[in-house]
N, C-alpha and C. Protein backbone atom coordinates (compact mmCIF):
# COMPACT_ATOMS: atom_id res chain seq x y z
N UNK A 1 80.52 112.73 168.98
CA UNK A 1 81.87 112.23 168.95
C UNK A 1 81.98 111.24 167.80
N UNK A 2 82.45 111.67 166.94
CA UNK A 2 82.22 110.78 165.68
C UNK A 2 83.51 109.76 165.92
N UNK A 3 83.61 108.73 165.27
CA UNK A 3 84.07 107.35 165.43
C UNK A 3 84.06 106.45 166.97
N UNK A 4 83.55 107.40 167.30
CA UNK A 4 83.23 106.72 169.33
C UNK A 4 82.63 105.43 169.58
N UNK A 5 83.33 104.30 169.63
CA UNK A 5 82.82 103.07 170.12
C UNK A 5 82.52 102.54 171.14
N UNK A 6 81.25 102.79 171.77
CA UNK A 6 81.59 101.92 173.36
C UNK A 6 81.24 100.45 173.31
N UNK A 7 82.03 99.49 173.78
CA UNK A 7 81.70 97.99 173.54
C UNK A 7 81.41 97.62 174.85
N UNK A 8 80.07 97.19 175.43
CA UNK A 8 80.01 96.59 176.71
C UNK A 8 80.39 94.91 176.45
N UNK A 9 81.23 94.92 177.11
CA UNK A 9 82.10 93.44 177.56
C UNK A 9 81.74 92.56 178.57
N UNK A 10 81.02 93.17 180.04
CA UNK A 10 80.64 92.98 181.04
C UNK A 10 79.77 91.86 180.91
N UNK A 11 79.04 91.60 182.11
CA UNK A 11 77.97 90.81 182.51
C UNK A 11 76.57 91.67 182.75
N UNK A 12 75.34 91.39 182.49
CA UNK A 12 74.09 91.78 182.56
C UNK A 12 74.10 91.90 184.28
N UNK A 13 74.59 90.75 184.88
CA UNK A 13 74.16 90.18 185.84
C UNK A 13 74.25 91.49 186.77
N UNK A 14 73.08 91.48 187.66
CA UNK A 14 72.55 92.68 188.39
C UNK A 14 72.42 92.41 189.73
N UNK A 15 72.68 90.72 190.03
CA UNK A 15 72.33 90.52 191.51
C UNK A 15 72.94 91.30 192.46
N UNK A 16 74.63 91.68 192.08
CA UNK A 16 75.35 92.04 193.29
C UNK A 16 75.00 93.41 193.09
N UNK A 17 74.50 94.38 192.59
CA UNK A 17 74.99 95.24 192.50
C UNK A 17 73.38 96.02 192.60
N UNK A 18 73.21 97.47 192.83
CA UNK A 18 71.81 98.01 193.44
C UNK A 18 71.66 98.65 192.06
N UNK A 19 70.43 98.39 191.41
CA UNK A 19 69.79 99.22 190.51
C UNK A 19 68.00 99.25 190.70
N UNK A 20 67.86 100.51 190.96
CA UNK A 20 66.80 100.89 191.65
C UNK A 20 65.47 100.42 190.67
N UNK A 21 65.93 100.59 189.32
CA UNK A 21 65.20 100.55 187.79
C UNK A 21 64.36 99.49 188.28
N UNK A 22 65.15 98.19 188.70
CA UNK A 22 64.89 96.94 187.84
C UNK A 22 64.00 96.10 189.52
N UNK A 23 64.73 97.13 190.31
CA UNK A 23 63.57 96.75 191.92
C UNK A 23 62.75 97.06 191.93
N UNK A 24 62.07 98.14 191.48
CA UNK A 24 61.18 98.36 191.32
C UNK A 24 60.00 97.82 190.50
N UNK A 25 60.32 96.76 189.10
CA UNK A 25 59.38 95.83 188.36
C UNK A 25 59.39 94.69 188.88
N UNK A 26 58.56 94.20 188.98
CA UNK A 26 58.15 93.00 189.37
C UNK A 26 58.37 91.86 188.00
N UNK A 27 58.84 90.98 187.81
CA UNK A 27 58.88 89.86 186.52
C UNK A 27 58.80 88.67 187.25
N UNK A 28 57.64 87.96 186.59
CA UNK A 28 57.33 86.96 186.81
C UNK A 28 58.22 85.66 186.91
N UNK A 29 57.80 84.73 187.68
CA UNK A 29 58.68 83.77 187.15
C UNK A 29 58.13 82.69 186.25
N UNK A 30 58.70 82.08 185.51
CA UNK A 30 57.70 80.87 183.92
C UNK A 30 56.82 80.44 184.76
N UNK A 31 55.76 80.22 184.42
CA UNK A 31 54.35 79.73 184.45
C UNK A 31 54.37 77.88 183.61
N UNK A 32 55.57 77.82 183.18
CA UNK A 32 55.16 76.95 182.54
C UNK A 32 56.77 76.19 181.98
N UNK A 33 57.25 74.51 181.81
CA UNK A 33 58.32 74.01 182.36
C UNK A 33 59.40 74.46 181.19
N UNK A 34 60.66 74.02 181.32
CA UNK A 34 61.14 73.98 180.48
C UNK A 34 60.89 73.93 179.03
N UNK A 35 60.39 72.76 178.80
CA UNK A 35 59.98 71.69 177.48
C UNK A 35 58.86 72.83 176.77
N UNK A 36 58.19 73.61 177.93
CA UNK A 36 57.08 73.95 177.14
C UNK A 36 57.52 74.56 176.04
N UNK A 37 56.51 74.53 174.47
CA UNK A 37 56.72 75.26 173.06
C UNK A 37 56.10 76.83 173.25
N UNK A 38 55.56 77.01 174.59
CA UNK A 38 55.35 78.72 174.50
C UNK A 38 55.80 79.18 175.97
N UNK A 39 57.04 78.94 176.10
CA UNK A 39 57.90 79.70 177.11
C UNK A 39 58.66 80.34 176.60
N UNK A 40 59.27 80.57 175.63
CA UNK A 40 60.20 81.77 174.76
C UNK A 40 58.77 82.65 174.86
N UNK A 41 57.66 82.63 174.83
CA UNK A 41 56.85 83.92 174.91
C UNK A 41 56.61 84.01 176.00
N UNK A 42 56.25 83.27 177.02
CA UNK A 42 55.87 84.28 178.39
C UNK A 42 57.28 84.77 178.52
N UNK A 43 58.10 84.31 178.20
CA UNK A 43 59.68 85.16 178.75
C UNK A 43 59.23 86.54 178.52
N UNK A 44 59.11 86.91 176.53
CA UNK A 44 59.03 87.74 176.42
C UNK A 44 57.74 89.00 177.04
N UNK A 45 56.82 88.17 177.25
CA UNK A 45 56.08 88.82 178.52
C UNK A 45 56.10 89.13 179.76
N UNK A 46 56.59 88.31 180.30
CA UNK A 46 57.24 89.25 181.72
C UNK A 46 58.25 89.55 181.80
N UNK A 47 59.40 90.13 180.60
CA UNK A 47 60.26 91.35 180.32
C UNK A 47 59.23 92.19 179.78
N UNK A 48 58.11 92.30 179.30
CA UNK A 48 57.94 93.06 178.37
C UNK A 48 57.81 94.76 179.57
N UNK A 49 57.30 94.43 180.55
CA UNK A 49 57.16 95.78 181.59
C UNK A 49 58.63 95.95 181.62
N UNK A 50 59.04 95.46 182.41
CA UNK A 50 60.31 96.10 182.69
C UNK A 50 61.50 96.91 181.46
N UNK A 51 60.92 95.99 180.36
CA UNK A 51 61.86 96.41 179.01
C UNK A 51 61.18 98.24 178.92
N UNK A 52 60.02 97.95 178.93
CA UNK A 52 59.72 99.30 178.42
C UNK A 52 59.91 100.50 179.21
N UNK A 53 60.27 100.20 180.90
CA UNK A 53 60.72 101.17 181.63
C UNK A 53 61.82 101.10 182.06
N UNK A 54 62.82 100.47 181.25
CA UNK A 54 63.65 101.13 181.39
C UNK A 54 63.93 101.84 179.62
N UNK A 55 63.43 101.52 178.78
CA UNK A 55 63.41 102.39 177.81
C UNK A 55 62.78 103.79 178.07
N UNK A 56 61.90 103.54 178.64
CA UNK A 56 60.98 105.09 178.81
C UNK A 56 61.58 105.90 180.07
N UNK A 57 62.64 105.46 180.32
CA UNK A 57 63.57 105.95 181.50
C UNK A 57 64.92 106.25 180.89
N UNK A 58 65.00 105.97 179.78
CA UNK A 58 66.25 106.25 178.70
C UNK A 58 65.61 107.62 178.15
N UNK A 59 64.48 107.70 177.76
CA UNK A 59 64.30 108.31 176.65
C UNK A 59 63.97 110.11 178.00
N UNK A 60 63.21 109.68 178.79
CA UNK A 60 62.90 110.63 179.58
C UNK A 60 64.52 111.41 180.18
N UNK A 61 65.95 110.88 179.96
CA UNK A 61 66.77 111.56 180.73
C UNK A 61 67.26 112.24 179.44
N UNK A 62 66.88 111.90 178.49
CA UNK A 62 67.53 112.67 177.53
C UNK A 62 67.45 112.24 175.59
N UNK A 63 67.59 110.58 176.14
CA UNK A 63 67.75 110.16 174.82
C UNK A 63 66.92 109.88 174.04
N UNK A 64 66.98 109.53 172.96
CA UNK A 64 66.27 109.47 171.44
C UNK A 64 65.65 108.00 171.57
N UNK A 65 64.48 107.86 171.27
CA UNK A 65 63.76 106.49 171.06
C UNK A 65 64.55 106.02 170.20
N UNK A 66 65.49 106.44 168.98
CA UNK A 66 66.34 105.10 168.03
C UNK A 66 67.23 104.76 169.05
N UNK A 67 68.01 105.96 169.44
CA UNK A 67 69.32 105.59 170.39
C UNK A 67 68.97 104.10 171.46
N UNK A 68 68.00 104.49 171.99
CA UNK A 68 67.73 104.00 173.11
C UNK A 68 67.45 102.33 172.63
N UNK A 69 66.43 102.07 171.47
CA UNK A 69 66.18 101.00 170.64
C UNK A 69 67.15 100.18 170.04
N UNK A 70 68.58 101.47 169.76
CA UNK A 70 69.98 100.52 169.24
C UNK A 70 70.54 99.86 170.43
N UNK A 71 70.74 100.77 171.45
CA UNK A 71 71.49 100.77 172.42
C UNK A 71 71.31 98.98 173.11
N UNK A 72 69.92 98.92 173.42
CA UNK A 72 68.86 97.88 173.88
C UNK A 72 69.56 96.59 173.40
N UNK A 73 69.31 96.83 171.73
CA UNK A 73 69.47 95.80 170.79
C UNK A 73 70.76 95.40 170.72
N UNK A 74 71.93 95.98 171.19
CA UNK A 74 73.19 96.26 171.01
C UNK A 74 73.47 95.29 172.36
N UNK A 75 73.27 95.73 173.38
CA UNK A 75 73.19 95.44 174.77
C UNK A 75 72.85 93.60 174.73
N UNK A 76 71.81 93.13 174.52
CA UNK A 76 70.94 92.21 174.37
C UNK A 76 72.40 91.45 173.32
N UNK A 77 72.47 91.91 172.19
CA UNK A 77 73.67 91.18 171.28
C UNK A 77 74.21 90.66 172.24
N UNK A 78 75.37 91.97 172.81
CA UNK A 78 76.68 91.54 173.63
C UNK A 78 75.99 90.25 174.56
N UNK A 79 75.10 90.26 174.81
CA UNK A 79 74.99 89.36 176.43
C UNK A 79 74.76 88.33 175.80
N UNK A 80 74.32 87.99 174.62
CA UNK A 80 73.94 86.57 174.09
C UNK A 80 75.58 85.75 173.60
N UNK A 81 76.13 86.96 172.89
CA UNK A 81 77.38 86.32 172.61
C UNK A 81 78.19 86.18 173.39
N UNK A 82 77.93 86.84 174.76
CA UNK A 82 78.51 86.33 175.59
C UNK A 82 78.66 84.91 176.29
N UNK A 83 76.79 84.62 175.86
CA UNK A 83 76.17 83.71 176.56
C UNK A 83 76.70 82.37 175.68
N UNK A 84 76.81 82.51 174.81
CA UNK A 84 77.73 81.53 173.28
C UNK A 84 78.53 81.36 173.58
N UNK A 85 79.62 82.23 174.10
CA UNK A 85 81.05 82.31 174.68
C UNK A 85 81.21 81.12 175.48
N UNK A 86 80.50 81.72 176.67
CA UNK A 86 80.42 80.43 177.66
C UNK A 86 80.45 78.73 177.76
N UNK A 87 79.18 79.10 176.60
CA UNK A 87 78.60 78.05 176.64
C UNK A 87 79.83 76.97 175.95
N UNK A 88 80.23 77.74 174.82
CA UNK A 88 81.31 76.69 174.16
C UNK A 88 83.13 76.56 175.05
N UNK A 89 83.08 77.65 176.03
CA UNK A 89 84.06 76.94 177.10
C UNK A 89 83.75 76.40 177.46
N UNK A 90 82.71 75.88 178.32
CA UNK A 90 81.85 74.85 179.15
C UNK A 90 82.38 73.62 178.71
N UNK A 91 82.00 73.92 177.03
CA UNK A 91 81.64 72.53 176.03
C UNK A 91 83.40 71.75 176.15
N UNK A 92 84.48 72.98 176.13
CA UNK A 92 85.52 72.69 175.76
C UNK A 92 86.72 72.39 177.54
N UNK A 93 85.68 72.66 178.46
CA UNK A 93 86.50 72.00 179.61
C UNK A 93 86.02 70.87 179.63
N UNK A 94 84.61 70.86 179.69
CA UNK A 94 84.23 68.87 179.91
C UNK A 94 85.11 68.23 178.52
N UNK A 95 85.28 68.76 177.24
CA UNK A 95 85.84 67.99 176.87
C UNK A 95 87.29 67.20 177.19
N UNK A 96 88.22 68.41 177.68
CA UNK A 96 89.23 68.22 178.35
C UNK A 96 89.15 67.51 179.24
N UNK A 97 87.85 67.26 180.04
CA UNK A 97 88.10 66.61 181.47
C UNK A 97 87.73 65.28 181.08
N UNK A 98 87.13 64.82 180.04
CA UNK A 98 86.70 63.61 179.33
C UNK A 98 88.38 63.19 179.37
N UNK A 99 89.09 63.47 178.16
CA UNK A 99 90.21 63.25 178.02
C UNK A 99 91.18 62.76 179.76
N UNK A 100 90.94 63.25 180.12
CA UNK A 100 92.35 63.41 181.38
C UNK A 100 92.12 62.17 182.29
């Protein structure tokens, strides 16, 4: 379908909702506090199982290891800028509530 855009807008968030994928991996929780300088890597270590099955669960129903690799990367975008989004309403009600 050439010019076909799909834009996910949504939320990641998975609590309410049943996905069998992601019950099934187990992810750790940090090993180690906030402050720590190597917790951006265990993050990326205990996603790293689950990332790869549900990629290898993309690729097994049909799709292409790039597809699946854009798709990911695409996915991951939206939720961060989402996560930006937020963050600077947040920033911009306390400011308001400073004011009032």
């Amino acid at each position: 379908m050439a010019g076909f855009t799909l834009r996910f807008t949504g939320s990641l968030d998975v609590s309410e909702r049943h996905h069998d994928i992601l019950e099934m991996i187990d992810i750790q929780p940090p090993p180690v506090g906030q402050t720590d300088p190597d917790r951006y890597s265990w993050c990326q270590f205990a996603l790293h199982s689950a990332f790869a099955e549900v990629a290898k669960r993309a690729v097994a129903a049909g799709w292409n290891e790039r597809e699946v690799a854009a798709a990911l990367v695409d996915l991951a975008d939206q939720h961060m800028l989402g996560l930006v989004t937020m963050g600077e309403l947040e920033a911009i009600i306390e400011a308001i509530k400073k004011q009032s």
